[in-house]
PDB file of N, CA and C in Angstrom:
ATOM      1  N   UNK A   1     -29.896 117.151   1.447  1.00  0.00           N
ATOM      2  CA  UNK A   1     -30.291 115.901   0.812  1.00  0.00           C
ATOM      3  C   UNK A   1     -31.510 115.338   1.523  1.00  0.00           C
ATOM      4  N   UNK A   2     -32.491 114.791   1.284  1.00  0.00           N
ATOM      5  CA  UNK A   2     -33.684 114.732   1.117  1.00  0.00           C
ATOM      6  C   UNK A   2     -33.975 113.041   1.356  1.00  0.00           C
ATOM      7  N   UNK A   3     -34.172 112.301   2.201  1.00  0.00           N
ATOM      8  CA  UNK A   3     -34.051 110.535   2.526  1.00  0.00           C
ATOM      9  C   UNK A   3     -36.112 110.371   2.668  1.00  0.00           C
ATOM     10  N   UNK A   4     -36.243 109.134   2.638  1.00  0.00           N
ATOM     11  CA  UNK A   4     -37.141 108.577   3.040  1.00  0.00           C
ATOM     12  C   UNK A   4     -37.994 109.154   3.944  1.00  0.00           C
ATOM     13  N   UNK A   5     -39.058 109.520   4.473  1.00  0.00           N
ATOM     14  CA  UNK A   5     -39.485 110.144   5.492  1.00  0.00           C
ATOM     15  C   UNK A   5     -39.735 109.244   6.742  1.00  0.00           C
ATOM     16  N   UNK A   6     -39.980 109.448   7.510  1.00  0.00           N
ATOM     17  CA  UNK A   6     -40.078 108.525   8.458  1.00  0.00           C
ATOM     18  C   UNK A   6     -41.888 107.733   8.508  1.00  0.00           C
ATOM     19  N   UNK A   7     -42.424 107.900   7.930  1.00  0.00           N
ATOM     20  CA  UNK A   7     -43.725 107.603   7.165  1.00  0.00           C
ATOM     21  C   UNK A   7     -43.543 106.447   6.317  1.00  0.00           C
ATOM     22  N   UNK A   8     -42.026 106.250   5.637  1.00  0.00           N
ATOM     23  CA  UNK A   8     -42.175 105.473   4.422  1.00  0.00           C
ATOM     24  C   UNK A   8     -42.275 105.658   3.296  1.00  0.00           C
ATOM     25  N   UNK A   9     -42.902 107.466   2.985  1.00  0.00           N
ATOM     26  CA  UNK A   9     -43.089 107.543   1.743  1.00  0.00           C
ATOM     27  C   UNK A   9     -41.796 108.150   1.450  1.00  0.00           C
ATOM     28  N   UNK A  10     -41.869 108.071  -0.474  1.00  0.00           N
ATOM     29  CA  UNK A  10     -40.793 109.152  -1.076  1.00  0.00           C
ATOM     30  C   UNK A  10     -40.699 110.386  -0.796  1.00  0.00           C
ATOM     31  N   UNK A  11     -40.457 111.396  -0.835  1.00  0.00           N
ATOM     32  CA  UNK A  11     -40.120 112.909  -0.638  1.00  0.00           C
ATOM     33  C   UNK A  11     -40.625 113.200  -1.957  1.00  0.00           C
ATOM     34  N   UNK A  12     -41.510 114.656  -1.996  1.00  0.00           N
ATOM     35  CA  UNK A  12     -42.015 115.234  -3.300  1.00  0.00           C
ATOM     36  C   UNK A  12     -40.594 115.651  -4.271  1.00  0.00           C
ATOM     37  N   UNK A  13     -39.637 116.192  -3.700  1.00  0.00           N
ATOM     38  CA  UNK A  13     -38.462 115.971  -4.612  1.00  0.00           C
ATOM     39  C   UNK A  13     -38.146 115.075  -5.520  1.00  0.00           C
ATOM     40  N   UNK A  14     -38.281 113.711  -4.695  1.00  0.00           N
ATOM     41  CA  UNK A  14     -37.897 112.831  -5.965  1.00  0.00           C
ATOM     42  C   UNK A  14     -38.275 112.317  -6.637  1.00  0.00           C
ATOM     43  N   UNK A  15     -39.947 112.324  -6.509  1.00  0.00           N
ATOM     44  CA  UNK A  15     -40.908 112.376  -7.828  1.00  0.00           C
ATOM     45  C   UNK A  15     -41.025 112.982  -8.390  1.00  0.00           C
ATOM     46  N   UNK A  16     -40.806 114.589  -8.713  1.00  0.00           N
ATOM     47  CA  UNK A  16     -40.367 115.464  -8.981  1.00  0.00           C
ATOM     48  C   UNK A  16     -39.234 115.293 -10.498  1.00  0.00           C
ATOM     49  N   UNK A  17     -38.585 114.972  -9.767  1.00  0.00           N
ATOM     50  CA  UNK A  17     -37.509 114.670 -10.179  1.00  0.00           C
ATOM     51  C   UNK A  17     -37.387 113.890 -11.166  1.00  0.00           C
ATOM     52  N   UNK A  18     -37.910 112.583 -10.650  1.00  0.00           N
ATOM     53  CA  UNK A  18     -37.965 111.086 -11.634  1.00  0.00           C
ATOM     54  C   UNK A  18     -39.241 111.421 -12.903  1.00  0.00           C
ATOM     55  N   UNK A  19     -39.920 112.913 -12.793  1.00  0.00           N
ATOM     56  CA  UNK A  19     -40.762 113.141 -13.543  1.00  0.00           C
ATOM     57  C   UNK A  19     -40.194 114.126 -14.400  1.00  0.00           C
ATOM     58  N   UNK A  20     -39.190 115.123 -13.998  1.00  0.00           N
ATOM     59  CA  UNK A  20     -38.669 116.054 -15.164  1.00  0.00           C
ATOM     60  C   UNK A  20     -37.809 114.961 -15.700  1.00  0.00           C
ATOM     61  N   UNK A  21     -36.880 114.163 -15.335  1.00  0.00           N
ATOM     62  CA  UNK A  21     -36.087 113.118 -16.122  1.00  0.00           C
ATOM     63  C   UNK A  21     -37.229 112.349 -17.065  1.00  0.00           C
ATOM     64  N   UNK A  22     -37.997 112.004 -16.691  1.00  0.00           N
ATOM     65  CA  UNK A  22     -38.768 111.187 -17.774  1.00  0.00           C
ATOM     66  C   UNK A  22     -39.352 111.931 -18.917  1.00  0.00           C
ATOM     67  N   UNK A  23     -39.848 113.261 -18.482  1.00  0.00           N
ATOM     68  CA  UNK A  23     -40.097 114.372 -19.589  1.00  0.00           C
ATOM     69  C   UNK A  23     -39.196 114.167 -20.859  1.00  0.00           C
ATOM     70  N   UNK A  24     -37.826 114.711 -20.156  1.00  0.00           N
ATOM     71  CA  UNK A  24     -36.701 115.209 -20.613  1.00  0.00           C
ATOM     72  C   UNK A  24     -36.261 114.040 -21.702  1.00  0.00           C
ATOM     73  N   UNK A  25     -36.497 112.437 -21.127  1.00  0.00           N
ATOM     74  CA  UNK A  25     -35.595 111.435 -22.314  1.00  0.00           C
ATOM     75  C   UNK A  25     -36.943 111.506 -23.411  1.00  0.00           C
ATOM     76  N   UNK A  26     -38.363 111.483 -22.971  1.00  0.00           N
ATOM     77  CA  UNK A  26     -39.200 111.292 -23.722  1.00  0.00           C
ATOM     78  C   UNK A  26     -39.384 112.233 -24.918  1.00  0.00           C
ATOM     79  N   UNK A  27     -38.691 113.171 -24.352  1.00  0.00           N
ATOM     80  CA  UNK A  27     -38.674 114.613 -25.410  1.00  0.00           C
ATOM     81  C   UNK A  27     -37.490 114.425 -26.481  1.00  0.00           C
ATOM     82  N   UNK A  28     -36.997 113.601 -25.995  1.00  0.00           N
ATOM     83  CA  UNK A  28     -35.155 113.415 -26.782  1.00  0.00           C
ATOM     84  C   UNK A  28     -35.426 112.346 -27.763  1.00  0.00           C
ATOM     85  N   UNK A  29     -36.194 111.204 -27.082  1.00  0.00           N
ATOM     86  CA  UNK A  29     -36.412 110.189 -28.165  1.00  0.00           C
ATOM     87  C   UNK A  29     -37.703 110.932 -28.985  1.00  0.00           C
ATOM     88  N   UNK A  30     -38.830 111.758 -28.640  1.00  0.00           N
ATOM     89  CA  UNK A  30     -39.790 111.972 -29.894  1.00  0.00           C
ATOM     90  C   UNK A  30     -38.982 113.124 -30.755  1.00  0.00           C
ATOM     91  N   UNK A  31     -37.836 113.877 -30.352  1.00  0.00           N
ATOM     92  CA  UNK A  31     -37.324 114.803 -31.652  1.00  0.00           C
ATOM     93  C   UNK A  31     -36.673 114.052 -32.243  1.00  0.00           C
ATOM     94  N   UNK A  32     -35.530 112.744 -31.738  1.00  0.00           N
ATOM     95  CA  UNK A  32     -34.857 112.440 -32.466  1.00  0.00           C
ATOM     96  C   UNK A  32     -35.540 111.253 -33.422  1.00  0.00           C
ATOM     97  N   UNK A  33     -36.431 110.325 -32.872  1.00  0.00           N
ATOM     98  CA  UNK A  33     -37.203 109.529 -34.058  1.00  0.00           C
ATOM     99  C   UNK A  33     -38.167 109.904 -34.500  1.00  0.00           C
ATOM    100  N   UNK A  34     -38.515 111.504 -34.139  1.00  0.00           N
ATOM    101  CA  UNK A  34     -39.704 112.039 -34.911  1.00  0.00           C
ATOM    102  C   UNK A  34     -40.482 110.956 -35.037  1.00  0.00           C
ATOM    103  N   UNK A  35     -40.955 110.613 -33.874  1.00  0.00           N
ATOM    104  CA  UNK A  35     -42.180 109.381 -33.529  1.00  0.00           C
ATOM    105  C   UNK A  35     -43.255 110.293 -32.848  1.00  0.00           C
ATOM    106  N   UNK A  36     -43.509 110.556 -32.076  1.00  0.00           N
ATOM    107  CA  UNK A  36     -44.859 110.960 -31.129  1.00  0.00           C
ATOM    108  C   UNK A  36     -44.670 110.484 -29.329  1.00  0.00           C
ATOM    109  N   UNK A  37     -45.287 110.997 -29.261  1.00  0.00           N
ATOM    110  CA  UNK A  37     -45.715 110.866 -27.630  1.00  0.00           C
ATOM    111  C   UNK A  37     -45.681 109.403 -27.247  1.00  0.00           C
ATOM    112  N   UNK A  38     -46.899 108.884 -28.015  1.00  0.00           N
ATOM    113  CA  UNK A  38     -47.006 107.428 -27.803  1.00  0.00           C
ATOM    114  C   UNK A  38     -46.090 106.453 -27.626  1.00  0.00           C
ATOM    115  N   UNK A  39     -45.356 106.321 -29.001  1.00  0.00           N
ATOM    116  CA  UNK A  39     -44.208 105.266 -29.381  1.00  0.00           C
ATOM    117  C   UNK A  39     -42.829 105.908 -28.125  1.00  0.00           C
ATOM    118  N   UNK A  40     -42.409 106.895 -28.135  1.00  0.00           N
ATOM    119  CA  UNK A  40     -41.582 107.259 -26.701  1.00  0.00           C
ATOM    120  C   UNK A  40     -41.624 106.874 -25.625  1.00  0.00           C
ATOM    121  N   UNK A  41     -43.560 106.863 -25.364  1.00  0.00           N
ATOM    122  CA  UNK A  41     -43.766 106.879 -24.239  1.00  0.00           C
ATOM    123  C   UNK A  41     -43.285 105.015 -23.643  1.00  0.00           C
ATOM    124  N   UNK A  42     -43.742 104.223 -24.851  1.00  0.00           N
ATOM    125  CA  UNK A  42     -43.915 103.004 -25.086  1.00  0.00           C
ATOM    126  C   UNK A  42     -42.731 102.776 -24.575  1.00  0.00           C
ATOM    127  N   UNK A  43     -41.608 103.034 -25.593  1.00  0.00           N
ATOM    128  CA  UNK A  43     -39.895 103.089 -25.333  1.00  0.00           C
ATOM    129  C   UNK A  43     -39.224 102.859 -24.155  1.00  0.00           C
ATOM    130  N   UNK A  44     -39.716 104.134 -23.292  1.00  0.00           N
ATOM    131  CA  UNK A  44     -39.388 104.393 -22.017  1.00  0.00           C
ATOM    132  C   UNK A  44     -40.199 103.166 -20.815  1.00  0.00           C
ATOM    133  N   UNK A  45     -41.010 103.471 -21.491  1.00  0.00           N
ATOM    134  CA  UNK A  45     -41.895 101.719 -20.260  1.00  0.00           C
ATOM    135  C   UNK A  45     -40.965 100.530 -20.633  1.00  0.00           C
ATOM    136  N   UNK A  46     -41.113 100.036 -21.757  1.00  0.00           N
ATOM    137  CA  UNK A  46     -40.561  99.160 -22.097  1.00  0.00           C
ATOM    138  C   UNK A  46     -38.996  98.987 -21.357  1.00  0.00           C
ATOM    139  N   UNK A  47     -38.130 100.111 -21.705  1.00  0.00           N
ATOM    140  CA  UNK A  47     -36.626  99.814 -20.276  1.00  0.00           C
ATOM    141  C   UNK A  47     -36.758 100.364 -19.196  1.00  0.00           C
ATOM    142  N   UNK A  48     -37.854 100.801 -18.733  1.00  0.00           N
ATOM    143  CA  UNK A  48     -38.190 100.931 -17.362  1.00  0.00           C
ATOM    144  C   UNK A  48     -38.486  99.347 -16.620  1.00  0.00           C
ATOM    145  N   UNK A  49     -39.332  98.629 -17.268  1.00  0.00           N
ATOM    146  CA  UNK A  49     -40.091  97.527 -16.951  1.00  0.00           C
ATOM    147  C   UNK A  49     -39.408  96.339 -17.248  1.00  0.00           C
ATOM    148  N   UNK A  50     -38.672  96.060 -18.290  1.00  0.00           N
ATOM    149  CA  UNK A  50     -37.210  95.211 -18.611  1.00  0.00           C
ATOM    150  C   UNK A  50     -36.616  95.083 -17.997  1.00  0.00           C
ATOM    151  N   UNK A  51     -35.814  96.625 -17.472  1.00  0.00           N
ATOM    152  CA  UNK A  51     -34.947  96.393 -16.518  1.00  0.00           C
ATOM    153  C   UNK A  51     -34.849  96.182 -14.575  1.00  0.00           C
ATOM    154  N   UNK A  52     -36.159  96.558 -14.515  1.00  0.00           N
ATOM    155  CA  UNK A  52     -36.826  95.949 -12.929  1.00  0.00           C
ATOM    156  C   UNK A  52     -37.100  94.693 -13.108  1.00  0.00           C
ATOM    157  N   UNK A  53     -37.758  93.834 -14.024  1.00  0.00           N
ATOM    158  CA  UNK A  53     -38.408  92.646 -14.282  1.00  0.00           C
ATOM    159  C   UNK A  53     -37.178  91.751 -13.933  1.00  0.00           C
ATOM    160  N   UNK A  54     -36.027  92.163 -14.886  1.00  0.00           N
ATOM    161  CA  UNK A  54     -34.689  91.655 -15.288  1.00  0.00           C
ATOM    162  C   UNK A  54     -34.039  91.572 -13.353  1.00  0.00           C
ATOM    163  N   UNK A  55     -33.576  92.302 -12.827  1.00  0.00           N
ATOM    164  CA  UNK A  55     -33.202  92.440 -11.689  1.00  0.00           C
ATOM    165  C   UNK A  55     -34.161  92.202 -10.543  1.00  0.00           C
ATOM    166  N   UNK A  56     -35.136  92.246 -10.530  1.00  0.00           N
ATOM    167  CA  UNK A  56     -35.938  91.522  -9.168  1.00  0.00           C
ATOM    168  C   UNK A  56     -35.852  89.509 -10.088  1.00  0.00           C
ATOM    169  N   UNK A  57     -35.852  89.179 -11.317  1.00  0.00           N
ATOM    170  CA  UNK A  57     -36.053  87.888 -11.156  1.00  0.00           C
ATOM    171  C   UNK A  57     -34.477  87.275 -11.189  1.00  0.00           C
ATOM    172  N   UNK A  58     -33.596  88.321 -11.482  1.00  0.00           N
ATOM    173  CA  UNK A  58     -31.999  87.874 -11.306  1.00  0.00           C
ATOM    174  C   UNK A  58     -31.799  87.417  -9.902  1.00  0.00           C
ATOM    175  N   UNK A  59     -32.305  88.719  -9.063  1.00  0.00           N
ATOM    176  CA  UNK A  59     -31.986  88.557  -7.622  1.00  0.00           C
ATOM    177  C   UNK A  59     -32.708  87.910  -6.669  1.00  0.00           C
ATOM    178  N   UNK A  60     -33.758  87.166  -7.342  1.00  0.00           N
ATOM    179  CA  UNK A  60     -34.974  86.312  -6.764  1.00  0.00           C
ATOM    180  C   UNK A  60     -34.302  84.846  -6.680  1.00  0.00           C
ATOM    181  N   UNK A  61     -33.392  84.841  -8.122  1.00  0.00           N
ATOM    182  CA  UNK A  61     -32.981  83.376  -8.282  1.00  0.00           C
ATOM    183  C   UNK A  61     -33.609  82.455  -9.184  1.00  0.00           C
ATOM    184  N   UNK A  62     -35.157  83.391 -10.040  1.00  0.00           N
ATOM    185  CA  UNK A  62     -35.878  82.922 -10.588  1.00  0.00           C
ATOM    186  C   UNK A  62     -35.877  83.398 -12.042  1.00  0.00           C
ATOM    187  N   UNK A  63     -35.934  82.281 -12.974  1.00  0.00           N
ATOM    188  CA  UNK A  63     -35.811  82.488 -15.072  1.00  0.00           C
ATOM    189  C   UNK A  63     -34.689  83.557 -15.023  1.00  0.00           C
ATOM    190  N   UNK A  64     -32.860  83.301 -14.256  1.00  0.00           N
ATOM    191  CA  UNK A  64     -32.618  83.236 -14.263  1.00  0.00           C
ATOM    192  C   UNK A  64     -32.042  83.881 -15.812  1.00  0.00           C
ATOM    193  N   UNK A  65     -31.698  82.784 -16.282  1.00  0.00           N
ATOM    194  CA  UNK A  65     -31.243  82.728 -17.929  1.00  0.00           C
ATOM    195  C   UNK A  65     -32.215  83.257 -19.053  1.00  0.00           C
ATOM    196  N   UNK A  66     -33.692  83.235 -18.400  1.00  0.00           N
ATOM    197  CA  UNK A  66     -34.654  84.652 -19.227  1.00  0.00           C
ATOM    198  C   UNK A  66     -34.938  86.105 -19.047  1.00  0.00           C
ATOM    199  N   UNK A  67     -34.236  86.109 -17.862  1.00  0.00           N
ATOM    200  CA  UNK A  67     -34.072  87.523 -16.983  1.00  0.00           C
ATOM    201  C   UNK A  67     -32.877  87.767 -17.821  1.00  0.00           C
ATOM    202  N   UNK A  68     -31.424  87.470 -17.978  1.00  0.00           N
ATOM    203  CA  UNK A  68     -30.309  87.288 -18.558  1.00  0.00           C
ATOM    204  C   UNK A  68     -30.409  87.843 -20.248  1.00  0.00           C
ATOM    205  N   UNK A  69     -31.193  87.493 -20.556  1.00  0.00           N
ATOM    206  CA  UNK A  69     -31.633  87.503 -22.103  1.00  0.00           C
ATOM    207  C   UNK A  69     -32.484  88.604 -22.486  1.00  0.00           C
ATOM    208  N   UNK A  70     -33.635  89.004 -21.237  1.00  0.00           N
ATOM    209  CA  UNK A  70     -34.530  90.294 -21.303  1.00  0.00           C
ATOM    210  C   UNK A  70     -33.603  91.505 -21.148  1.00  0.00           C
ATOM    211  N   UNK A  71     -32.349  91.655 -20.689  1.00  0.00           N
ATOM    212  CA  UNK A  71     -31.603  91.911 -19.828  1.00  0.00           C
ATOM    213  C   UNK A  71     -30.822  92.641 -21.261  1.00  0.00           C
ATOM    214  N   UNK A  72     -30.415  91.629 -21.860  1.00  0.00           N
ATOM    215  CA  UNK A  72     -29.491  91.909 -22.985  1.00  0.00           C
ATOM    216  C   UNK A  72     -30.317  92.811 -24.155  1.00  0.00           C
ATOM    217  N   UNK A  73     -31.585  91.872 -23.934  1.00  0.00           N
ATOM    218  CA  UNK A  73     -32.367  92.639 -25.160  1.00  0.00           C
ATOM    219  C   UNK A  73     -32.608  93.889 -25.015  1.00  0.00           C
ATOM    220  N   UNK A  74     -32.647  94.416 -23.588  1.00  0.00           N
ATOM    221  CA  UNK A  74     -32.680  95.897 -23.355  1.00  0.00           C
ATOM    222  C   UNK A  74     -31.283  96.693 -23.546  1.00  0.00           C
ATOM    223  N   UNK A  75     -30.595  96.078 -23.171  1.00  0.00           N
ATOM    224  CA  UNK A  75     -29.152  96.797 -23.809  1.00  0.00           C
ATOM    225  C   UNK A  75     -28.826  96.688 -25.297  1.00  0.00           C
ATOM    226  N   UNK A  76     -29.105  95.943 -26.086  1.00  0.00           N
ATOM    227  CA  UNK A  76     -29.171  96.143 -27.269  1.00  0.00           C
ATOM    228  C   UNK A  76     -30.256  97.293 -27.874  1.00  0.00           C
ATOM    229  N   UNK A  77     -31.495  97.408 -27.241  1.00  0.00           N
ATOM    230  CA  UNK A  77     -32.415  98.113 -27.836  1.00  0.00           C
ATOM    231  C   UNK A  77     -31.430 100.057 -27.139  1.00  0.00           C
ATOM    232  N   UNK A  78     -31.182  99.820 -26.053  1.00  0.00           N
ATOM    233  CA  UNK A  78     -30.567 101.094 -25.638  1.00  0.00           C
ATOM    234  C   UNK A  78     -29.296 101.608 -26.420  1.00  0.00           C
ATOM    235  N   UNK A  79     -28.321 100.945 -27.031  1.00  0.00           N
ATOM    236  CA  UNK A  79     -27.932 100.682 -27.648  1.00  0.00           C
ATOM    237  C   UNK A  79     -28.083 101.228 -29.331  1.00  0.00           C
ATOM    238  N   UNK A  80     -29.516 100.614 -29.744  1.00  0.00           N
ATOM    239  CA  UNK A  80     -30.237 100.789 -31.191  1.00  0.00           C
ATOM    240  C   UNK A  80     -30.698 102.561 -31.024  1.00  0.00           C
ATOM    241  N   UNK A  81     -31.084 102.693 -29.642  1.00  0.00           N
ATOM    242  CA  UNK A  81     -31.558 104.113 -29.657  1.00  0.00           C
ATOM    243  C   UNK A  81     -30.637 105.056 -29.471  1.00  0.00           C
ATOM    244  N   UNK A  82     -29.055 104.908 -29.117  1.00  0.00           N
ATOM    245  CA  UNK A  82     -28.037 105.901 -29.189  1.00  0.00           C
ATOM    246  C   UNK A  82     -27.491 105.776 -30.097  1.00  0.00           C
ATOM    247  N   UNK A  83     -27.364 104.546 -31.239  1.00  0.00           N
ATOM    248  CA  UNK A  83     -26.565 104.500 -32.347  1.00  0.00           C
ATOM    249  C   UNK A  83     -27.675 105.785 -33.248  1.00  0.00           C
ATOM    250  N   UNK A  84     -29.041 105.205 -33.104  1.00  0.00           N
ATOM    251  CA  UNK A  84     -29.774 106.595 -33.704  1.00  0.00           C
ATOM    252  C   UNK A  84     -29.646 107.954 -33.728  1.00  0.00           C
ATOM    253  N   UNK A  85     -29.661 108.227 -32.425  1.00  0.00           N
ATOM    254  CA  UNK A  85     -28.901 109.341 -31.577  1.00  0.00           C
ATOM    255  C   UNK A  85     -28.079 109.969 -32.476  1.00  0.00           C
ATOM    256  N   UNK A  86     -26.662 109.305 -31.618  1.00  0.00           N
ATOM    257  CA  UNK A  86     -25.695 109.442 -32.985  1.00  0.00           C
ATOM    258  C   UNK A  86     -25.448 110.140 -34.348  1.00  0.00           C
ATOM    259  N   UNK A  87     -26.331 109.300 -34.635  1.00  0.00           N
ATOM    260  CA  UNK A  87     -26.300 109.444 -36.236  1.00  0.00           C
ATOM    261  C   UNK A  87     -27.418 110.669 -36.986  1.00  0.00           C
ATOM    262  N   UNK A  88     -28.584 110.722 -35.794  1.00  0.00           N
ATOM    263  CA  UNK A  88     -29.326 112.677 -36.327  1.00  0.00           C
ATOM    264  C   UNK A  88     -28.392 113.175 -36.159  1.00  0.00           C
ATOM    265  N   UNK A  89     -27.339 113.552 -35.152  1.00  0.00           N
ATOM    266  CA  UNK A  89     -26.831 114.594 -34.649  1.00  0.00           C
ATOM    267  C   UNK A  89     -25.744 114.683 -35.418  1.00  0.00           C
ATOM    268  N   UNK A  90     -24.757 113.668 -36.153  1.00  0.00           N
ATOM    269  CA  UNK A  90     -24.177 113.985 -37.345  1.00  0.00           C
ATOM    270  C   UNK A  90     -24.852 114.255 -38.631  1.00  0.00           C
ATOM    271  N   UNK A  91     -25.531 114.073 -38.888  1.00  0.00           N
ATOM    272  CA  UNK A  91     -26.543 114.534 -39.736  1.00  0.00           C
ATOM    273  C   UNK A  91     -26.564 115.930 -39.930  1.00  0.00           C
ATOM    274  N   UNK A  92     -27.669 116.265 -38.423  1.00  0.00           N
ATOM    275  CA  UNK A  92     -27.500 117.719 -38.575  1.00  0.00           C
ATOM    276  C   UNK A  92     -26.404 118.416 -38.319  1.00  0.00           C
ATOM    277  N   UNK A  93     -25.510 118.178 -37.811  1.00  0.00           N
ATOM    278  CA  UNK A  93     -23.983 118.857 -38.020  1.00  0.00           C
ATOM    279  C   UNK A  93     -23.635 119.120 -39.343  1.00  0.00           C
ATOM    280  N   UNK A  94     -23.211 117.748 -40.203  1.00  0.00           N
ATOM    281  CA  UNK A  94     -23.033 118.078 -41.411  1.00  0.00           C
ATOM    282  C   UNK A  94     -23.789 118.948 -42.509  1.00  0.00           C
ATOM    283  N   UNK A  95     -25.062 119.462 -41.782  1.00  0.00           N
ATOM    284  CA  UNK A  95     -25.833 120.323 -42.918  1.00  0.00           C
ATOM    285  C   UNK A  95     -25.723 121.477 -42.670  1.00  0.00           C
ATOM    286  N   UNK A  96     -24.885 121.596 -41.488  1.00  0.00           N
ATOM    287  CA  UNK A  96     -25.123 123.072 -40.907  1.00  0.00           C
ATOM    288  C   UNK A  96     -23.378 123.724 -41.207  1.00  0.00           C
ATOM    289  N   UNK A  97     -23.644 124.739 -42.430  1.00  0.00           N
ATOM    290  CA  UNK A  97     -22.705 125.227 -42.722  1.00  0.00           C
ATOM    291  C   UNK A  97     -22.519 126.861 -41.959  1.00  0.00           C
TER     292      UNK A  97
END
């Protein structure tokens, strides 16, 4: 297992890493909404950046109750994108005799 270096920086592993994972969902949301690169890419910033925004101003003590609400809106949108999910993948089940 692979920690912090004594430098401070990350380890090439886990950028690495945090970069085949980001591939990997970005590839999942452009087959399954047959959107593009772009709008995925958008997707993925968007609850990347929600959900840090959301938790550094929760744990700051600061907008509080708008952190709370950004918070939700990202779980609903995560949410909107597995009910999608979902529902290709019965889709293509059911066509596949």
């Amino acid at each position: 297992m692979q920690t912090v270096s004594s430098g401070g920086q990350i380890s090439n592993s886990r950028c690495q890493e945090f970069l085949r994972v980001w591939h990997d969902h970005r590839g999942d949301i452009e087959a399954t909404w047959n959107c593009g690169y772009i709008l995925a890419t958008c997707f993925l910033l968007i609850n990347l950046l929600g959900q840090l925004v959301g938790c550094i101003l929760i744990l700051s003590r600061n907008f509080v109750q708008h952190a709370c609400f950004g918070l939700f809106g990202i779980i609903a949108l995560q949410v909107k994108n597995a009910t999608v999910t979902v529902y290709f993948v019965n889709v293509e089940r059911s066509h596949c005799f």
